[in-house]
N, C-alpha and C. Protein backbone atom coordinates (compact mmCIF):
# COMPACT_ATOMS: atom_id res chain seq x y z
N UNK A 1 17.20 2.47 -31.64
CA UNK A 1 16.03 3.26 -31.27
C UNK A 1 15.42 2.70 -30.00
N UNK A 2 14.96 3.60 -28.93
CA UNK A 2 14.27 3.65 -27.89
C UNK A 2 12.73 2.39 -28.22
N UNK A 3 12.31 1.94 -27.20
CA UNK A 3 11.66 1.47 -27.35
C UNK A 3 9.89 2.34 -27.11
N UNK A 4 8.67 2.14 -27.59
CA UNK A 4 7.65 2.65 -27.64
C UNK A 4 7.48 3.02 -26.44
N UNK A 5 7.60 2.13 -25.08
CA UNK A 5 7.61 2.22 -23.66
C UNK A 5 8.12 3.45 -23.28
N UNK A 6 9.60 3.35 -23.73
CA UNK A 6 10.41 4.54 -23.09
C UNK A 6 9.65 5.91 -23.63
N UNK A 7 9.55 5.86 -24.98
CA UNK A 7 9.54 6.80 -25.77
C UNK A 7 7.81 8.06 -25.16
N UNK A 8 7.05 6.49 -24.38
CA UNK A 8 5.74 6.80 -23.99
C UNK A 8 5.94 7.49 -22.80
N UNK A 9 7.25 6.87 -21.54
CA UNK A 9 8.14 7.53 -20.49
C UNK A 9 8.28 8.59 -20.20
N UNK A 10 9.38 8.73 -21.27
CA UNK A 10 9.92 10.72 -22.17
C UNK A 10 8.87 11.79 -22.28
N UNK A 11 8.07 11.14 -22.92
CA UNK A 11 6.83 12.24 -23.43
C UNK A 11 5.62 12.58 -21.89
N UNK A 12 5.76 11.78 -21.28
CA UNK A 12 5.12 11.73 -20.33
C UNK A 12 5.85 12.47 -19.11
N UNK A 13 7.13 12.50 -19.01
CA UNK A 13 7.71 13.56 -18.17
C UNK A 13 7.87 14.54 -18.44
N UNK A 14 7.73 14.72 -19.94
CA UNK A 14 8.00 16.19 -20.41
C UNK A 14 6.70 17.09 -19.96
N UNK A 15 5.55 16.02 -20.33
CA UNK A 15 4.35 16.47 -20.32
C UNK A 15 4.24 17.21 -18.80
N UNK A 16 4.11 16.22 -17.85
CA UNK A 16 4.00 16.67 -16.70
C UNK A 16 5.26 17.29 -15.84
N UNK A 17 6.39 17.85 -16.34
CA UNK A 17 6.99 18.45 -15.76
C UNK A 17 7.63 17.70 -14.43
N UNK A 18 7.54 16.35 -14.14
CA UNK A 18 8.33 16.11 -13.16
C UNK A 18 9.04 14.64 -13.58
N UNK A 19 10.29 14.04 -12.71
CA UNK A 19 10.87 13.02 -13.11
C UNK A 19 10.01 11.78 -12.11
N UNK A 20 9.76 10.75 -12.77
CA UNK A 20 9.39 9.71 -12.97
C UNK A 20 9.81 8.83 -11.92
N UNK A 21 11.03 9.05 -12.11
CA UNK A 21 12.25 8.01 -11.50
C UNK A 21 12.62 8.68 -9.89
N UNK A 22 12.36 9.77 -9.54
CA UNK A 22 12.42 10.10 -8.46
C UNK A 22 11.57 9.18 -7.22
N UNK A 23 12.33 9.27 -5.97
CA UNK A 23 11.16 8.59 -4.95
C UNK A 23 10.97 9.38 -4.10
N UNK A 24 9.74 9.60 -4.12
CA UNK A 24 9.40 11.17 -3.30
C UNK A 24 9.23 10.30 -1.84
N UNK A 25 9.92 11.07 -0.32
CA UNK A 25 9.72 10.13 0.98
C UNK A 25 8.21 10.83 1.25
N UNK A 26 7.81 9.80 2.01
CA UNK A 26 6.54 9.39 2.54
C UNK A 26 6.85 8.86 3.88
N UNK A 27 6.39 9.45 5.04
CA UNK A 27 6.16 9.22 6.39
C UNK A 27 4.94 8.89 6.88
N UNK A 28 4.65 7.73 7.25
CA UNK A 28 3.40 7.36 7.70
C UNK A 28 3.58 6.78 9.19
N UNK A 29 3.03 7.89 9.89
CA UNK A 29 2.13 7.90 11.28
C UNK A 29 2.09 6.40 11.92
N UNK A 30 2.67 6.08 13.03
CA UNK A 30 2.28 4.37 13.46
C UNK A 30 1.30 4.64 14.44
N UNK A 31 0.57 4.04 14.90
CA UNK A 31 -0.26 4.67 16.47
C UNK A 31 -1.18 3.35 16.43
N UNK A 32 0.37 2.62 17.56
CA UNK A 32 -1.16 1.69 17.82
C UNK A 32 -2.00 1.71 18.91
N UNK A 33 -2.57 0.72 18.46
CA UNK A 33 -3.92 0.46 19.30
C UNK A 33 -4.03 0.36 20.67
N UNK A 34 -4.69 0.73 20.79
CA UNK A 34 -4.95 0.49 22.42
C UNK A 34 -5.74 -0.96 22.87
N UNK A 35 -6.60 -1.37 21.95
CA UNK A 35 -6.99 -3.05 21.79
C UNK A 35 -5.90 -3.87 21.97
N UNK A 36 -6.08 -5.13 22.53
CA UNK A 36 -5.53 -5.68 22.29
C UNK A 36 -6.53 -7.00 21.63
N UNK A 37 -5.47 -8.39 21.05
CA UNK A 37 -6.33 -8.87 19.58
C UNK A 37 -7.19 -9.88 20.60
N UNK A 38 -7.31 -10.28 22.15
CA UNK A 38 -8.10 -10.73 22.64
C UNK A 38 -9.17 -10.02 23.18
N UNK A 39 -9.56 -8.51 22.67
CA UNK A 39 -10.65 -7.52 23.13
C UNK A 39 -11.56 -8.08 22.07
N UNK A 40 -11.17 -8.09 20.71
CA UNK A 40 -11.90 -8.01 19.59
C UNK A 40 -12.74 -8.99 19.37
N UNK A 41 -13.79 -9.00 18.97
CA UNK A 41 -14.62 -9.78 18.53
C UNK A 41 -14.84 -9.77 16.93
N UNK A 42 -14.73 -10.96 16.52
CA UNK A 42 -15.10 -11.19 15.12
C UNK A 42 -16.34 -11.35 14.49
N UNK A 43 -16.85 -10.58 13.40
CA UNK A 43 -18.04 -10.91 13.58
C UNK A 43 -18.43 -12.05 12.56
N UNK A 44 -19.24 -12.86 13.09
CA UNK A 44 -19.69 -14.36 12.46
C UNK A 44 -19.61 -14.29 10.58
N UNK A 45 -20.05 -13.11 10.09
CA UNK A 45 -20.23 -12.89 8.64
C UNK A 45 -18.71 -12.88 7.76
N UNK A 46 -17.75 -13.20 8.57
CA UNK A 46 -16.80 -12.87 7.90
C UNK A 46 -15.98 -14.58 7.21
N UNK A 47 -16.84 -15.37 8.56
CA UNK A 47 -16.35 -16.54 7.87
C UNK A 47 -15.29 -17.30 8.46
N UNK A 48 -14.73 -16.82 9.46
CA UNK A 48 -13.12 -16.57 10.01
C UNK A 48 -13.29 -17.99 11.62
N UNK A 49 -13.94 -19.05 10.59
CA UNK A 49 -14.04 -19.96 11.54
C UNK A 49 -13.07 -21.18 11.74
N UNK A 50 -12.28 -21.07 10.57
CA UNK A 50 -11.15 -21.71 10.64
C UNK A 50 -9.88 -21.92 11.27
N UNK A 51 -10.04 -20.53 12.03
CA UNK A 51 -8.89 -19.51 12.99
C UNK A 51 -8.70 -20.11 14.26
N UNK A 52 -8.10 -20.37 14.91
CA UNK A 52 -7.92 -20.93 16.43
C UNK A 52 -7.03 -19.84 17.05
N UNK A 53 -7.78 -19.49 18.56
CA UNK A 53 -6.83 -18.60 19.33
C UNK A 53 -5.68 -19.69 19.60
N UNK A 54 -4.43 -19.12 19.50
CA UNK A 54 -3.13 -19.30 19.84
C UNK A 54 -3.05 -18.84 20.94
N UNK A 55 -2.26 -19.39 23.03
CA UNK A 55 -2.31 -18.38 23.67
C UNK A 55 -1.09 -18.84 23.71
């Protein structure tokens, strides 16, 4: 016998009508920045004093 997991799986694809196991693709947009990371300023509240510019 199936285990409770699966069995919770099954019922749950039936329910909603689609498979589980599928990997639906996803395209996500790149667009970078026009900054560059020596424009930016950090702001003091964040704590980020430990950081040293690298050039």
């Amino acid at each position: 016998l199936g285990s409770t997991t699966d069995q919770t799986k099954n019922d749950y694809e039936q329910q909603e009508n689609f498979d589980l196991a599928y990997a639906f693709p996803f395209v996500y947009p790149y667009v970078p920045s026009t900054l560059s990371l020596d424009q930016l300023d950090m702001p003091h509240e964040l704590h980020l004093d430990f950081l040293s510019l690298v050039s």
